[in-house]
C-alpha atoms as a PDB file:
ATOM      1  CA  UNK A   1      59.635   1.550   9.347  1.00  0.00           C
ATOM      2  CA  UNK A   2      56.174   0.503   8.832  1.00  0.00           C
ATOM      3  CA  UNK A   3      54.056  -1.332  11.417  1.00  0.00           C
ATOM      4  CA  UNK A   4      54.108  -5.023   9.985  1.00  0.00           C
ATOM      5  CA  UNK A   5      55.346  -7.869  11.729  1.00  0.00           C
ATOM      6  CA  UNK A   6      58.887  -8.835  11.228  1.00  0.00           C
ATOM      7  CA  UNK A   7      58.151 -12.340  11.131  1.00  0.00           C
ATOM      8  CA  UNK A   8      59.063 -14.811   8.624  1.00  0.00           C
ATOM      9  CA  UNK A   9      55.799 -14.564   6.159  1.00  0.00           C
ATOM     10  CA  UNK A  10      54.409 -18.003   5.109  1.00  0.00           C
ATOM     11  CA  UNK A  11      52.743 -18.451   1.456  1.00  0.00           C
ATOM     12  CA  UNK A  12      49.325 -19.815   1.631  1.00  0.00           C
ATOM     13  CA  UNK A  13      47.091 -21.400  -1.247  1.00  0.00           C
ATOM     14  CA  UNK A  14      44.252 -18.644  -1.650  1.00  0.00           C
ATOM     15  CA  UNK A  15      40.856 -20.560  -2.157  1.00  0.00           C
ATOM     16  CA  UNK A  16      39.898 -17.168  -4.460  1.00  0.00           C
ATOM     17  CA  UNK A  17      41.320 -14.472  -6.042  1.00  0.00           C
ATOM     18  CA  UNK A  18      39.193 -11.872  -7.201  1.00  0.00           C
ATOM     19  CA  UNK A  19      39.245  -8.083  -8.152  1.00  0.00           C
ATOM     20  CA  UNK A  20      39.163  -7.632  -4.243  1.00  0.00           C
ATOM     21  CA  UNK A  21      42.365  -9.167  -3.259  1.00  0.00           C
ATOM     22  CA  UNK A  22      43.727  -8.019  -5.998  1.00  0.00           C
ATOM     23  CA  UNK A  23      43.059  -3.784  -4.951  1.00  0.00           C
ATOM     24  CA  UNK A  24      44.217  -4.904  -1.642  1.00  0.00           C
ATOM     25  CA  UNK A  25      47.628  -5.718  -2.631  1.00  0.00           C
ATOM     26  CA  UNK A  26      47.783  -3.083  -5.405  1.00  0.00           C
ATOM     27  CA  UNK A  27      45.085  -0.293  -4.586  1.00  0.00           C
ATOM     28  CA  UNK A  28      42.237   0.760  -7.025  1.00  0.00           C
ATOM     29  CA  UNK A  29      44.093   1.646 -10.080  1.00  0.00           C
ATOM     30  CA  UNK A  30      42.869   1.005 -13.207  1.00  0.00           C
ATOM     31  CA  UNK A  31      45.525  -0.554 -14.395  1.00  0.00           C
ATOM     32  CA  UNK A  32      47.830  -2.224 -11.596  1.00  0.00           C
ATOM     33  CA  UNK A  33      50.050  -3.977 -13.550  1.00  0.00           C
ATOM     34  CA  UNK A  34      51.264  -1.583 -16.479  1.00  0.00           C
ATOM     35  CA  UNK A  35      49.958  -3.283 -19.616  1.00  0.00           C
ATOM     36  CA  UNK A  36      45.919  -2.032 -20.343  1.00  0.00           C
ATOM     37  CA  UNK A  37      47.750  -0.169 -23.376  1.00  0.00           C
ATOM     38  CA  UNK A  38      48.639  -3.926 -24.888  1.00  0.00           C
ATOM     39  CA  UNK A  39      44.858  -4.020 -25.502  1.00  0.00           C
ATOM     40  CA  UNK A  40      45.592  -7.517 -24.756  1.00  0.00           C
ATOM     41  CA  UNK A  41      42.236  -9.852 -23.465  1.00  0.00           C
ATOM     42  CA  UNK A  42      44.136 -12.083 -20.686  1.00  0.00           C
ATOM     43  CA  UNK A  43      42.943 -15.610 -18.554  1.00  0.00           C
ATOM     44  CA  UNK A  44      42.526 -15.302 -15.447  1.00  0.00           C
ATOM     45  CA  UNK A  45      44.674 -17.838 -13.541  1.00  0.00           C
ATOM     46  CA  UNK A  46      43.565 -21.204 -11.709  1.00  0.00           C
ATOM     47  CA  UNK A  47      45.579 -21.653  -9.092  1.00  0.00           C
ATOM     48  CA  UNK A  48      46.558 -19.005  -6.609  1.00  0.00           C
ATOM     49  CA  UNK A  49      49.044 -18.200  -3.799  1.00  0.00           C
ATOM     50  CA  UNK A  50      49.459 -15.378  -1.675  1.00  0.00           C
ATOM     51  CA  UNK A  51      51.708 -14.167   1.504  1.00  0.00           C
ATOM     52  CA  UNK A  52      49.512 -12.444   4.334  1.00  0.00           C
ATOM     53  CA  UNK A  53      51.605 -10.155   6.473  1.00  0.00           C
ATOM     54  CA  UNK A  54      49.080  -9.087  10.045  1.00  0.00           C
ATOM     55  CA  UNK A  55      46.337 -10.486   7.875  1.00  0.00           C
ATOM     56  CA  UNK A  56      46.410  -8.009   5.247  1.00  0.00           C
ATOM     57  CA  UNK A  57      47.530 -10.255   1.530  1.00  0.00           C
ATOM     58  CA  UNK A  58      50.470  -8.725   0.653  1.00  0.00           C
ATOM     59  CA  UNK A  59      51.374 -10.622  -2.334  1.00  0.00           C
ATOM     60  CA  UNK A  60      50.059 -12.910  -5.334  1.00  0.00           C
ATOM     61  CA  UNK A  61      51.154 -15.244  -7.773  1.00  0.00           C
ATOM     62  CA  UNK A  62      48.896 -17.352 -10.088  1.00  0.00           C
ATOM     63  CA  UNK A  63      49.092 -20.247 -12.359  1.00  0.00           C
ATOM     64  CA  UNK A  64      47.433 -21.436 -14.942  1.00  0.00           C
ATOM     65  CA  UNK A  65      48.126 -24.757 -17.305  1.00  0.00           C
ATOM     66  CA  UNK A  66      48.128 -23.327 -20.963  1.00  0.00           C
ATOM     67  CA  UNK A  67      48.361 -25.288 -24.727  1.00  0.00           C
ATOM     68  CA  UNK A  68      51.397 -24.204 -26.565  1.00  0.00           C
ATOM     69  CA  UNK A  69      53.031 -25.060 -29.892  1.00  0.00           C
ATOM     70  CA  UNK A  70      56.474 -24.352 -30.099  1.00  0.00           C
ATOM     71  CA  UNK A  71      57.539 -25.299 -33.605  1.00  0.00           C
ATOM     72  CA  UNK A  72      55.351 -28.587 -34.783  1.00  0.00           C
ATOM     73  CA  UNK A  73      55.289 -29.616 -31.646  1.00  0.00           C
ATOM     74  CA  UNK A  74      51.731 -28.801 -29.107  1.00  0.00           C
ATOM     75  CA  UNK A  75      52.438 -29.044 -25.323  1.00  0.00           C
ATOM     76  CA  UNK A  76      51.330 -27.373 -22.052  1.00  0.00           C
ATOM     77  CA  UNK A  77      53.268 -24.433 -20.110  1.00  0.00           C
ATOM     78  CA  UNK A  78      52.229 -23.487 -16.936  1.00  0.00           C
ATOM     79  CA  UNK A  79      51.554 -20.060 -17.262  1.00  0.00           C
ATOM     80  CA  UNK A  80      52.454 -17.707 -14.252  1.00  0.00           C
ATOM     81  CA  UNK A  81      50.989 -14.064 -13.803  1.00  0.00           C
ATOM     82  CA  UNK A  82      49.427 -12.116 -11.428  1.00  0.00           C
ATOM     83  CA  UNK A  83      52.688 -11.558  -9.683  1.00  0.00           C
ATOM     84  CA  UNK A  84      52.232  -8.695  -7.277  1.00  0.00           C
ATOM     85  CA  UNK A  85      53.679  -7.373  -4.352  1.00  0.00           C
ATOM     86  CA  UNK A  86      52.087  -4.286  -2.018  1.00  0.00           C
ATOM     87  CA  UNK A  87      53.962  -1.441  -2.724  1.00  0.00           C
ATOM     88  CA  UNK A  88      54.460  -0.682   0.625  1.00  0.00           C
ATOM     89  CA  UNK A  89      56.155  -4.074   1.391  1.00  0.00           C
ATOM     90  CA  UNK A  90      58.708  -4.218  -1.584  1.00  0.00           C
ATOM     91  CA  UNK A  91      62.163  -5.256  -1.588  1.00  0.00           C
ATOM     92  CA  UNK A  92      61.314  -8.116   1.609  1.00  0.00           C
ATOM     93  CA  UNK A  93      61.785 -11.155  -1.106  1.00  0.00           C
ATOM     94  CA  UNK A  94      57.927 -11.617  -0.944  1.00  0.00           C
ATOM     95  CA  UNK A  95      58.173 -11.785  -4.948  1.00  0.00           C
ATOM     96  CA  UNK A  96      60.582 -14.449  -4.389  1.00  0.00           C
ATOM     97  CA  UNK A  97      58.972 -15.895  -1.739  1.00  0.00           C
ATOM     98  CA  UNK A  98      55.664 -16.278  -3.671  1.00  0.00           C
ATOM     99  CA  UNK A  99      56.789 -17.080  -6.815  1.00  0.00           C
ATOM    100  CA  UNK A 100      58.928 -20.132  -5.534  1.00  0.00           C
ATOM    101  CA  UNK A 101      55.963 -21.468  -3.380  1.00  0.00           C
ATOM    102  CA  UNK A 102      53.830 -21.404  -6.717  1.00  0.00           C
ATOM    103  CA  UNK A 103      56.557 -22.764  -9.049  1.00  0.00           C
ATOM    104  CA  UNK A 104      57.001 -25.749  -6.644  1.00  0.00           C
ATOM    105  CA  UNK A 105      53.144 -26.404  -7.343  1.00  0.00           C
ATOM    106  CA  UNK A 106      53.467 -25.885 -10.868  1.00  0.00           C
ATOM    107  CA  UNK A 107      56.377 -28.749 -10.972  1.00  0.00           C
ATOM    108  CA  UNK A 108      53.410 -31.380  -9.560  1.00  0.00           C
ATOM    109  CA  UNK A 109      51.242 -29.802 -12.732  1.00  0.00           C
ATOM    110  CA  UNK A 110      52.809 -32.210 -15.598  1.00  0.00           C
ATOM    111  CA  UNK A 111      54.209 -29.189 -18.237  1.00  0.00           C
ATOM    112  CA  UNK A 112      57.992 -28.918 -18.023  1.00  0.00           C
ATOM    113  CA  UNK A 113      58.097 -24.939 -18.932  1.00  0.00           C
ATOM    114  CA  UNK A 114      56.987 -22.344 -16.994  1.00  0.00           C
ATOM    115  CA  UNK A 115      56.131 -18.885 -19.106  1.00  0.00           C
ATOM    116  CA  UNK A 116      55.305 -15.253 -18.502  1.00  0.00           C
ATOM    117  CA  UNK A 117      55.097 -11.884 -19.568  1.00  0.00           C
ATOM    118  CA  UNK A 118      56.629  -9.046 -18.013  1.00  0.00           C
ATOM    119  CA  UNK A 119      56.835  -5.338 -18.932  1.00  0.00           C
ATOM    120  CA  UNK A 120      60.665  -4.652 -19.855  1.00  0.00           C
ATOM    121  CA  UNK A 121      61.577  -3.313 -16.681  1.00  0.00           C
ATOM    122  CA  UNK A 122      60.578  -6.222 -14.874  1.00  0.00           C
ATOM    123  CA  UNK A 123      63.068  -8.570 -16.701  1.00  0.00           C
ATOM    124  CA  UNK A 124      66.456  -7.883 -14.379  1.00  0.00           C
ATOM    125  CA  UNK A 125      63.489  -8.945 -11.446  1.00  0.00           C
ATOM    126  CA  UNK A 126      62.750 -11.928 -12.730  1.00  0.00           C
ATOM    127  CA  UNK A 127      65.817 -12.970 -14.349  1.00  0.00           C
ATOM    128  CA  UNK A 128      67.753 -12.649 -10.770  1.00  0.00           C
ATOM    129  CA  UNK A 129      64.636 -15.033  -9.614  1.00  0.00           C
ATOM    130  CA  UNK A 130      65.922 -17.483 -12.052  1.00  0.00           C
ATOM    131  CA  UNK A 131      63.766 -16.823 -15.528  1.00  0.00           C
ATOM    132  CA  UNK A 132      65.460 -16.992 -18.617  1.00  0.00           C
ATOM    133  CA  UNK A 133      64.521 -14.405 -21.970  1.00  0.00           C
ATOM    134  CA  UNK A 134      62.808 -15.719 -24.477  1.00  0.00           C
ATOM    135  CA  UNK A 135      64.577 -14.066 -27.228  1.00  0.00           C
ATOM    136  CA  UNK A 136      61.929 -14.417 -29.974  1.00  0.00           C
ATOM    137  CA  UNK A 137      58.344 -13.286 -30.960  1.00  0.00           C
ATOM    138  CA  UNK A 138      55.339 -15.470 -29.039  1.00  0.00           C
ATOM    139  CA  UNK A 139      52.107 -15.425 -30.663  1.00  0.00           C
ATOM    140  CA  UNK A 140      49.071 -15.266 -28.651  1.00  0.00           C
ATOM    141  CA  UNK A 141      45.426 -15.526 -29.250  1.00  0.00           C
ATOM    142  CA  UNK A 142      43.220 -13.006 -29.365  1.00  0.00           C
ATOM    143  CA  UNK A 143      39.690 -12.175 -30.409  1.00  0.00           C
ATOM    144  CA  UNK A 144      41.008 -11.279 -33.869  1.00  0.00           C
ATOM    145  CA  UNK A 145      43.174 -14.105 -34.238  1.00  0.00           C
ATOM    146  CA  UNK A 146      47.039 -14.683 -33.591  1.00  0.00           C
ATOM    147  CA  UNK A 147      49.090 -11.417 -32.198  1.00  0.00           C
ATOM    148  CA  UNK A 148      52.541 -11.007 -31.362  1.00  0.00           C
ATOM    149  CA  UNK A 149      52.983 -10.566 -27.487  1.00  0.00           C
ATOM    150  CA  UNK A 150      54.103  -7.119 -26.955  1.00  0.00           C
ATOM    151  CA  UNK A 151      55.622  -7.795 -23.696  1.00  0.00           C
ATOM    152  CA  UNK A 152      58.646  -9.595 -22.656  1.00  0.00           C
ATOM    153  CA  UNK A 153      58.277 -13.379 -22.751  1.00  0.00           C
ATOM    154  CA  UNK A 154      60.076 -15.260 -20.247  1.00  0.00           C
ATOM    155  CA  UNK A 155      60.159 -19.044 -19.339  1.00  0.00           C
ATOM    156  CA  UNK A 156      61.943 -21.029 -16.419  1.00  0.00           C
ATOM    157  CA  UNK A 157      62.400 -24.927 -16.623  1.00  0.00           C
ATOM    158  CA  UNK A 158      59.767 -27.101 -13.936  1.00  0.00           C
ATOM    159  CA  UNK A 159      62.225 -30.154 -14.124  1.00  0.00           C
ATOM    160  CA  UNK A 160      66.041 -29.712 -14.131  1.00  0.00           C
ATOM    161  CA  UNK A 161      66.814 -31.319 -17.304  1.00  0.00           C
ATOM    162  CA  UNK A 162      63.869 -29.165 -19.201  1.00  0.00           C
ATOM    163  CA  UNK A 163      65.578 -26.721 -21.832  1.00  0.00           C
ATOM    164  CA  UNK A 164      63.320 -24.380 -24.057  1.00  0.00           C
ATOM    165  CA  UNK A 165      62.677 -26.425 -27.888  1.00  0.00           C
ATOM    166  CA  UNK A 166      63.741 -24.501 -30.764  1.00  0.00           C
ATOM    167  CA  UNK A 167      61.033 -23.690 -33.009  1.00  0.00           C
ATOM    168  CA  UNK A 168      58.123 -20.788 -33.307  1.00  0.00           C
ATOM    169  CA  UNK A 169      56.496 -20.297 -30.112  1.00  0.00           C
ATOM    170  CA  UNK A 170      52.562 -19.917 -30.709  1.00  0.00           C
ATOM    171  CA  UNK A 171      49.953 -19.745 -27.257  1.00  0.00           C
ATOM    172  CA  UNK A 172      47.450 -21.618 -28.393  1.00  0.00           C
ATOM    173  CA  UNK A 173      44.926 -19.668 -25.922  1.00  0.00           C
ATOM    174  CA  UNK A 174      44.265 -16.330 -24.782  1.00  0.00           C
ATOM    175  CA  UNK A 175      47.519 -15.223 -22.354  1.00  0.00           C
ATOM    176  CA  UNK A 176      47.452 -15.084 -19.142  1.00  0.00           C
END
């Protein structure tokens, strides 16, 4: 057993987020969350949440409001990424934990949809924290114009009633 507290961790609205937060949740890797080979240029979010565990962050989640067209239609998602937990802390519910404090922002935001993009073998993760598949290409700005997202593309409704429109799904920004 390690030597953090037991206690119930609380989230907390981080005023910043930077590079340095970020390598003390995940360490100094070069590429903490699996997807440098997508080539992909990514946002960096707005809004950021975090669970501290003996003052040490443990966890992240970040949010971002992002323009969408999903067939004719243009519209906002919030856009959730960032999501990391401390290897040495996994399997606590801190993923959970985070992710619901920053979801329960996002539903003050305005957008109905909340979106992200997972490597594959995050999917069963997020789907048993309620996210649903997006079972269709997204398109996603980049420097050289429209791509297809390479990763999976998940979205979870902000209101009750909010179902995912039919129609092509196009980011109208840079993901995040």
């Amino acid at each position: 057993m390690d030597h953090l507290s037991s206690a119930s961790p609380t989230v907390v609205r981080l005023t910043r987020y930077t590079k340095t937060e970020q390598t003390e949740i995940l360490g100094a890797g070069a590429d903490p969350f699996g997807v440098a080979d997508t080539g992909l240029t990514w946002l960096p979010k707005e809004d950021h949440f975090g669970v501290r565990l003996d003052g040490r962050l443990v966890a992240h989640t970040g949010l971002l409001r992002m323009p969408i067209s999903i067939g004719a239609v243009e519209t906002e998602v919030v856009g959730v990424g960032g999501v990391a937990v401390a290897p040495d802390v996994r399997g606590r519910g801190l993923a959970r934990k985070v992710l619901a404090a920053a979801l329960e922002h996002a539903r003050t935001m305005g957008p109905r949809h909340g979106l992200l993009f997972c490597r594959p073998p995050l999917v069963p993760l997020y789907q048993r924290l309620g996210w649903r598949v997006l079972n269709q290409d997204v398109h996603v700005e980049q420097h050289e114009g429209p791509v297809i997202m390479p990763l999976a593309s998940m979205w979870t409704p902000l209101h009750g009633d909010a179902d995912w429109p039919a129609g092509a799904v196009r980011l109208l920004s840079f993901p995040m």
